[in-house]
N, C-alpha and C. Protein backbone atom coordinates (compact mmCIF):
# COMPACT_ATOMS: atom_id res chain seq x y z
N UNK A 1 -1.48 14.48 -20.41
CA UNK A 1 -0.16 14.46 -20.99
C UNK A 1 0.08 13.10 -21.65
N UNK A 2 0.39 13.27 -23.22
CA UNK A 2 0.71 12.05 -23.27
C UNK A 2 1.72 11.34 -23.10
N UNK A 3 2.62 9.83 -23.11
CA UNK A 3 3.78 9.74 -22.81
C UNK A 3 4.10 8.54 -24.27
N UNK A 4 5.43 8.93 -24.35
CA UNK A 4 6.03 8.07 -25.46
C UNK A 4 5.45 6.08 -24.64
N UNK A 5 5.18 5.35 -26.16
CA UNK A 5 4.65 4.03 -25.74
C UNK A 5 5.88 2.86 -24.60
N UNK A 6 7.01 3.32 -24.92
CA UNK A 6 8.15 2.02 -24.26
C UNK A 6 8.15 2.66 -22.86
N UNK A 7 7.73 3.66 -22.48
CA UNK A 7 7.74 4.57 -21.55
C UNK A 7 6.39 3.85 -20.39
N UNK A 8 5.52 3.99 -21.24
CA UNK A 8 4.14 3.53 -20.94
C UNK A 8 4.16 1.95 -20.92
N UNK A 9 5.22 1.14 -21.21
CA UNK A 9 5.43 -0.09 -20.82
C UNK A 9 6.25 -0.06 -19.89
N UNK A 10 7.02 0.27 -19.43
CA UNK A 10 7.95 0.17 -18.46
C UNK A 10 7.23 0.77 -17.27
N UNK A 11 6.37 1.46 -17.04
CA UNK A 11 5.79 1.90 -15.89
C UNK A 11 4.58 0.69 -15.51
N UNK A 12 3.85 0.32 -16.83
CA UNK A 12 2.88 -0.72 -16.48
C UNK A 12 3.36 -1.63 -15.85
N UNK A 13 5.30 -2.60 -16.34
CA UNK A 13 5.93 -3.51 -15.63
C UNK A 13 6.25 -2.99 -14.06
N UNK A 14 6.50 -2.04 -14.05
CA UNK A 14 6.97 -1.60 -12.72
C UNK A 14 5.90 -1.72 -11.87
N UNK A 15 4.63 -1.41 -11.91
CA UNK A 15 3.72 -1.44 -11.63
C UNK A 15 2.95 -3.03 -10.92
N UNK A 16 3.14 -3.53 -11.67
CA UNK A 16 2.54 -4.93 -12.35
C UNK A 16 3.21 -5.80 -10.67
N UNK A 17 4.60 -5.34 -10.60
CA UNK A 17 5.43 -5.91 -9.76
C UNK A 17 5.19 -5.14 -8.53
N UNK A 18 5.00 -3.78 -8.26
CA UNK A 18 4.93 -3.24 -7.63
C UNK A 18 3.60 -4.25 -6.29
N UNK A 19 2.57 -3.90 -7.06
CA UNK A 19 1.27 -4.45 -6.89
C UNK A 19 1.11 -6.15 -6.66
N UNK A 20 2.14 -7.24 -7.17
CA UNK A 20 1.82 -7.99 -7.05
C UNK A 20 2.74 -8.53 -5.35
N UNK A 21 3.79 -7.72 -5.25
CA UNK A 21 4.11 -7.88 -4.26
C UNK A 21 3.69 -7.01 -3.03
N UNK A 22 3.28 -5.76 -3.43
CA UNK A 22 2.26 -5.71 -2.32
C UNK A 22 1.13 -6.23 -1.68
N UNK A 23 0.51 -7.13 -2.25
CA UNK A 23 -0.60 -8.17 -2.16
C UNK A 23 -0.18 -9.21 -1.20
N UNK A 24 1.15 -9.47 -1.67
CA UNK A 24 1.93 -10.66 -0.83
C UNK A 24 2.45 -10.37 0.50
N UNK A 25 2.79 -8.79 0.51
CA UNK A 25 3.40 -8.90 1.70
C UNK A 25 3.37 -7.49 1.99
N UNK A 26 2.71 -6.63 1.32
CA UNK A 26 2.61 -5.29 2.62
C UNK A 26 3.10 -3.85 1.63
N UNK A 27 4.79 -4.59 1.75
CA UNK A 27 5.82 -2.97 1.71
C UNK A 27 6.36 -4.01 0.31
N UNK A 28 6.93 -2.63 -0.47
CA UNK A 28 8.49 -3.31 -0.93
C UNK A 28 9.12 -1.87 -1.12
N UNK A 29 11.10 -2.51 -1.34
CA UNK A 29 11.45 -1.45 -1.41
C UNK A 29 11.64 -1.44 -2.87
N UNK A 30 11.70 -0.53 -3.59
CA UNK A 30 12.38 -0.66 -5.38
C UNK A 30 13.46 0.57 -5.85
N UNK A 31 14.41 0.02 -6.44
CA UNK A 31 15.12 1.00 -7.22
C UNK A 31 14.87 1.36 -8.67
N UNK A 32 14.45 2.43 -8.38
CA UNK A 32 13.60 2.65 -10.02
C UNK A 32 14.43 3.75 -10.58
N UNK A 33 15.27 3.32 -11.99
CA UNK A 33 16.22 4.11 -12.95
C UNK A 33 15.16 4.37 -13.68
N UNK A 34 15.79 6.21 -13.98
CA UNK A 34 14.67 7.09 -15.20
C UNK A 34 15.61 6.83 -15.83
N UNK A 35 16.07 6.70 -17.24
CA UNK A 35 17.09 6.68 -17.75
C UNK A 35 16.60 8.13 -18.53
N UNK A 36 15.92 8.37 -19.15
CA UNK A 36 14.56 9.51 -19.43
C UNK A 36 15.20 10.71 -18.55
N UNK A 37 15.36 10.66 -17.79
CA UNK A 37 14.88 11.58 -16.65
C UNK A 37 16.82 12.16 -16.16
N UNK A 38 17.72 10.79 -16.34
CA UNK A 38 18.83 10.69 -15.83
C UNK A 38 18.90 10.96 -14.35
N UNK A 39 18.20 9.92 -14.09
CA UNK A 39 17.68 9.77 -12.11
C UNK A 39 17.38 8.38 -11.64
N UNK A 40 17.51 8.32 -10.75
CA UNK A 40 17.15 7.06 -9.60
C UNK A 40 16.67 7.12 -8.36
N UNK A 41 15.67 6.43 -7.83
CA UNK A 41 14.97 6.53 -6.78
C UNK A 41 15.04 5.53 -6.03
N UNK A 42 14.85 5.47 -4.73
CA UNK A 42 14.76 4.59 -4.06
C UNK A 42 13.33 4.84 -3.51
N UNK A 43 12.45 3.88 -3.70
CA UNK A 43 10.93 4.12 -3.55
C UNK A 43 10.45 3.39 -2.44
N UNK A 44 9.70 3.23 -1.83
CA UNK A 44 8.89 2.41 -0.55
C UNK A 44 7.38 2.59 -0.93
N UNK A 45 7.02 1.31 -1.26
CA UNK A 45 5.73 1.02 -0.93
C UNK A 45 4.89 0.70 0.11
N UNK A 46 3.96 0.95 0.58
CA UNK A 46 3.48 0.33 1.59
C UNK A 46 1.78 0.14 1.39
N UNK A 47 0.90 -0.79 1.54
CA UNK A 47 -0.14 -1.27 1.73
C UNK A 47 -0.76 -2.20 2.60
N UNK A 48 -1.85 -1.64 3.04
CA UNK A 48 -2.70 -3.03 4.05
C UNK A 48 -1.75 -3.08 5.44
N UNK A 49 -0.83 -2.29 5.71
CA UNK A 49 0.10 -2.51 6.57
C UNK A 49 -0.57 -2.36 8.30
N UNK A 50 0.09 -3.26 8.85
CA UNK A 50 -0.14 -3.59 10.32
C UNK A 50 -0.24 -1.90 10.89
N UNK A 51 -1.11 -1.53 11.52
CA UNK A 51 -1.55 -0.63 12.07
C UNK A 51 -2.03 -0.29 13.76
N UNK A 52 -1.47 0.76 13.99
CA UNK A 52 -1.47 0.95 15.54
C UNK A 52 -2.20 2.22 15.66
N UNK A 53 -3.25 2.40 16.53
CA UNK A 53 -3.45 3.84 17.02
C UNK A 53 -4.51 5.03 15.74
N UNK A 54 -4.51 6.15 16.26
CA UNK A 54 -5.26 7.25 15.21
C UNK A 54 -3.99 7.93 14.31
N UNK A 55 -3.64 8.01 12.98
CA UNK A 55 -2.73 8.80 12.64
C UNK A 55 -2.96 10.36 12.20
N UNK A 56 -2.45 10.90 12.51
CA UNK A 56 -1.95 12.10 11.70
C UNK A 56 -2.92 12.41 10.13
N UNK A 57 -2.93 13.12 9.98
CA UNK A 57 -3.45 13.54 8.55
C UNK A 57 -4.45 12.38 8.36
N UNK A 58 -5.04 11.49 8.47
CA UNK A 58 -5.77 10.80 8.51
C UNK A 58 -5.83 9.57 7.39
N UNK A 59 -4.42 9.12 8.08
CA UNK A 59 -3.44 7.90 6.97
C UNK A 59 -4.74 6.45 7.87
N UNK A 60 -5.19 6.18 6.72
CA UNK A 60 -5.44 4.48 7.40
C UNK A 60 -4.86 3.59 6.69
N UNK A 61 -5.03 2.49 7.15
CA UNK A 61 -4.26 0.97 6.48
C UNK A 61 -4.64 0.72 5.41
N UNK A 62 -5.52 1.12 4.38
CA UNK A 62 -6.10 0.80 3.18
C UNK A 62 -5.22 1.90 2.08
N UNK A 63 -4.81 2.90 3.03
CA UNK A 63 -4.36 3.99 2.35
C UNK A 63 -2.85 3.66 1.65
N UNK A 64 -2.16 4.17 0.45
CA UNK A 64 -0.80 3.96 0.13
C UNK A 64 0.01 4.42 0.38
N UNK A 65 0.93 4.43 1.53
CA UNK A 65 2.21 4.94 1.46
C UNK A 65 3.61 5.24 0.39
N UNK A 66 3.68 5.97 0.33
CA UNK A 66 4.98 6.32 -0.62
C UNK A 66 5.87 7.04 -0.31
N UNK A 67 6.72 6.10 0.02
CA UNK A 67 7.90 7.03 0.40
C UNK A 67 9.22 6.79 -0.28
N UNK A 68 9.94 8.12 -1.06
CA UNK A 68 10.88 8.29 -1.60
C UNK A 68 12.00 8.63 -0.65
N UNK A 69 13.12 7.43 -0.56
CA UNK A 69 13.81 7.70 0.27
C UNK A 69 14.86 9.14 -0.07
N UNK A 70 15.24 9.97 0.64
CA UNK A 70 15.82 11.34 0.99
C UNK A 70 14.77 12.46 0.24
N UNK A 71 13.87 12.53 -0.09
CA UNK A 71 13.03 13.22 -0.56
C UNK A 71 11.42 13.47 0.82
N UNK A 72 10.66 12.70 1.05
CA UNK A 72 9.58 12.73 1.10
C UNK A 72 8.52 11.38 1.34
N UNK A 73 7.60 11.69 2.54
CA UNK A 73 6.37 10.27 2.27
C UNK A 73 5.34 10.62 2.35
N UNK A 74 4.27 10.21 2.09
CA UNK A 74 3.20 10.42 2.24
C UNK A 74 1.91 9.40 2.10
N UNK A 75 1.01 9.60 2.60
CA UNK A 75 -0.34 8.78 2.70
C UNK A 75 -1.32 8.91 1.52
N UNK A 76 -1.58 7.98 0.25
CA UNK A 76 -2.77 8.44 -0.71
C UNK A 76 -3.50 7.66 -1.07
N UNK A 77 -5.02 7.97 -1.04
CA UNK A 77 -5.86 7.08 -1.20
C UNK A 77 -5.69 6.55 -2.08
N UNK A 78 -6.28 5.30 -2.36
CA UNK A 78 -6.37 4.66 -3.71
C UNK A 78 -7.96 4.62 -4.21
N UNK A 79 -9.13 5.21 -4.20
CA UNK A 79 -9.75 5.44 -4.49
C UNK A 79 -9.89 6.57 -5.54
N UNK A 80 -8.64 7.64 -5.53
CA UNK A 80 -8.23 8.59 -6.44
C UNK A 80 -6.85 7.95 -7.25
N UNK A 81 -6.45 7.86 -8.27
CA UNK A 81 -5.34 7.56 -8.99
C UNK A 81 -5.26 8.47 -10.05
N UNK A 82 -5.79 9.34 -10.54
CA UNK A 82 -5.21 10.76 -11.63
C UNK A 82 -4.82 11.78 -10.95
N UNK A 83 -3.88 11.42 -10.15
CA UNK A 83 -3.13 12.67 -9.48
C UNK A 83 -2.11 13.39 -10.08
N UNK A 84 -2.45 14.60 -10.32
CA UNK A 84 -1.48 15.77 -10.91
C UNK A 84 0.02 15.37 -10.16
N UNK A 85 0.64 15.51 -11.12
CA UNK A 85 2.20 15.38 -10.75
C UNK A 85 2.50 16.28 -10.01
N UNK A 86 2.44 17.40 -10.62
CA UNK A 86 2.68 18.80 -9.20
C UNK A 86 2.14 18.53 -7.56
N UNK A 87 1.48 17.60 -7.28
CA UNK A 87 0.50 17.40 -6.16
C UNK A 87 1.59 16.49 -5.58
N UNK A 88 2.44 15.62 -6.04
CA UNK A 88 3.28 14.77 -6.04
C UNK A 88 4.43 15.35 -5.76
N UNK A 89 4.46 16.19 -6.84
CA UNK A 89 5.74 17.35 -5.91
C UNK A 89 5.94 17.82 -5.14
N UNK A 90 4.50 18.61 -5.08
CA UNK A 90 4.32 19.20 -3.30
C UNK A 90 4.60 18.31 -2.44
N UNK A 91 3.50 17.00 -2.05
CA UNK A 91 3.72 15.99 -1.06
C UNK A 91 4.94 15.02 -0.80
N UNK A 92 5.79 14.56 -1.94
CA UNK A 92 6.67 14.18 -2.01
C UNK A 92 8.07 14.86 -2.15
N UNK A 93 8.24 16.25 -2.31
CA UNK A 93 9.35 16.72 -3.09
C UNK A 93 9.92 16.32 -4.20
N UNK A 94 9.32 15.37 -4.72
CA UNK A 94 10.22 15.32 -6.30
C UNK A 94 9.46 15.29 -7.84
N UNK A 95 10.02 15.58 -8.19
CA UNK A 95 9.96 16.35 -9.50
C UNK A 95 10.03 15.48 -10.58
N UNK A 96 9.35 14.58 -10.86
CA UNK A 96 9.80 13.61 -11.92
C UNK A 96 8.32 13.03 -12.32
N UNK A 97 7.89 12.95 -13.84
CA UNK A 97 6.90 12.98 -14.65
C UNK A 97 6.74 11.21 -14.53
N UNK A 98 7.51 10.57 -14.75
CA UNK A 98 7.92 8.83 -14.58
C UNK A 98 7.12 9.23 -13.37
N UNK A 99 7.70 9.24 -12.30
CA UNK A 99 6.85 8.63 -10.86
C UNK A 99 5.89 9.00 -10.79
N UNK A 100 5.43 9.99 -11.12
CA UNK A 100 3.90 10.40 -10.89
C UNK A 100 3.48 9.64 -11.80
N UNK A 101 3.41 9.32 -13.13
CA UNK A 101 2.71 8.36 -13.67
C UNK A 101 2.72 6.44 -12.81
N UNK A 102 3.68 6.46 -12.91
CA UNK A 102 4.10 5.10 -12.09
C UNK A 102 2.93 5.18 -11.06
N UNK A 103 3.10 6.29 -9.99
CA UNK A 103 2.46 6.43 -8.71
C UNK A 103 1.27 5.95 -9.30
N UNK A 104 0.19 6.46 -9.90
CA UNK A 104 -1.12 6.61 -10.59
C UNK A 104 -1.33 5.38 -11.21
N UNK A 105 -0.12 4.94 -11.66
CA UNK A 105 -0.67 3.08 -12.03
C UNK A 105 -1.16 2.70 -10.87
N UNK A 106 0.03 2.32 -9.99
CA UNK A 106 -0.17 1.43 -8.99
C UNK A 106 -1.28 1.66 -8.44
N UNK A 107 -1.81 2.79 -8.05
CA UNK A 107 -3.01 3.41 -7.44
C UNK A 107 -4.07 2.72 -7.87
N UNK A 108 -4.24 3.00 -8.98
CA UNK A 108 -5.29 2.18 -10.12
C UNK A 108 -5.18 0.70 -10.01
N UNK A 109 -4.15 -0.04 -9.59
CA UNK A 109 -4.38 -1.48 -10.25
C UNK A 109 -4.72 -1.92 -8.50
N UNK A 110 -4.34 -1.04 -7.61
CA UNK A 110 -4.82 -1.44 -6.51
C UNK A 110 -6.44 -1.29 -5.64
N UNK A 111 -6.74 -0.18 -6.51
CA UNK A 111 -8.54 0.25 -6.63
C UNK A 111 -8.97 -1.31 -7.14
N UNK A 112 -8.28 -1.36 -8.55
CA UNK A 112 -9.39 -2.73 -9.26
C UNK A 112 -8.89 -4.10 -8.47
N UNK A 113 -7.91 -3.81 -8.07
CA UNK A 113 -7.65 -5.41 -6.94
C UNK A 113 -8.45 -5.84 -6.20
């Protein structure tokens, strides 16, 4: 799919930040306006995070958390980053073409990190 270019900059910035503060410190939280979309998210990152025990579905600490607050979280590798948006829907509940691309940056810039 392709996406309009200011579109495709604004996800790279989001990204950019996303990633550089996960490096620093783990989690962040972000409020991310679609203006596109006429939506807002409240997003949770999580990486490298302090870890206890065997989890569930077979989340480890290398793995990315994403969790959309009142929607949905979930565990995804970063070894995969072209994840179908629909896959995003399923696991997350939401429906928005922006985050799944967004998601798939960060994924990616955290593989090449």
């Amino acid at each position: 799919m392709e996406i309009d270019e200011d579109i495709k900059n604004k996800i790279e910035q989001y990204a950019t930040i996303i990633v550089n503060e996960l490096q620093k410190n783990s989690s962040i939280l972000i409020n991310i306006q679609i203006e596109e979309e006429y939506s807002q998210y409240d997003v949770l990152f999580s990486y490298k995070f302090s870890n206890f025990g065997s989890h569930q579905r077979g989340i480890l600490a290398n793995d990315l958390i994403i969790g959309v607050i009142g929607f949905g979280t979930h565990g995804f590798s970063t070894s995969i980053y072209d994840t179908d948006p629909g896959y995003y829907a399923e696991k997350l509940r939401i429906h928005s073409n922006f985050l799944s691309f967004l998601f798939n940056e960060v994924r990616r810039k955290l593989k090449k990190s």
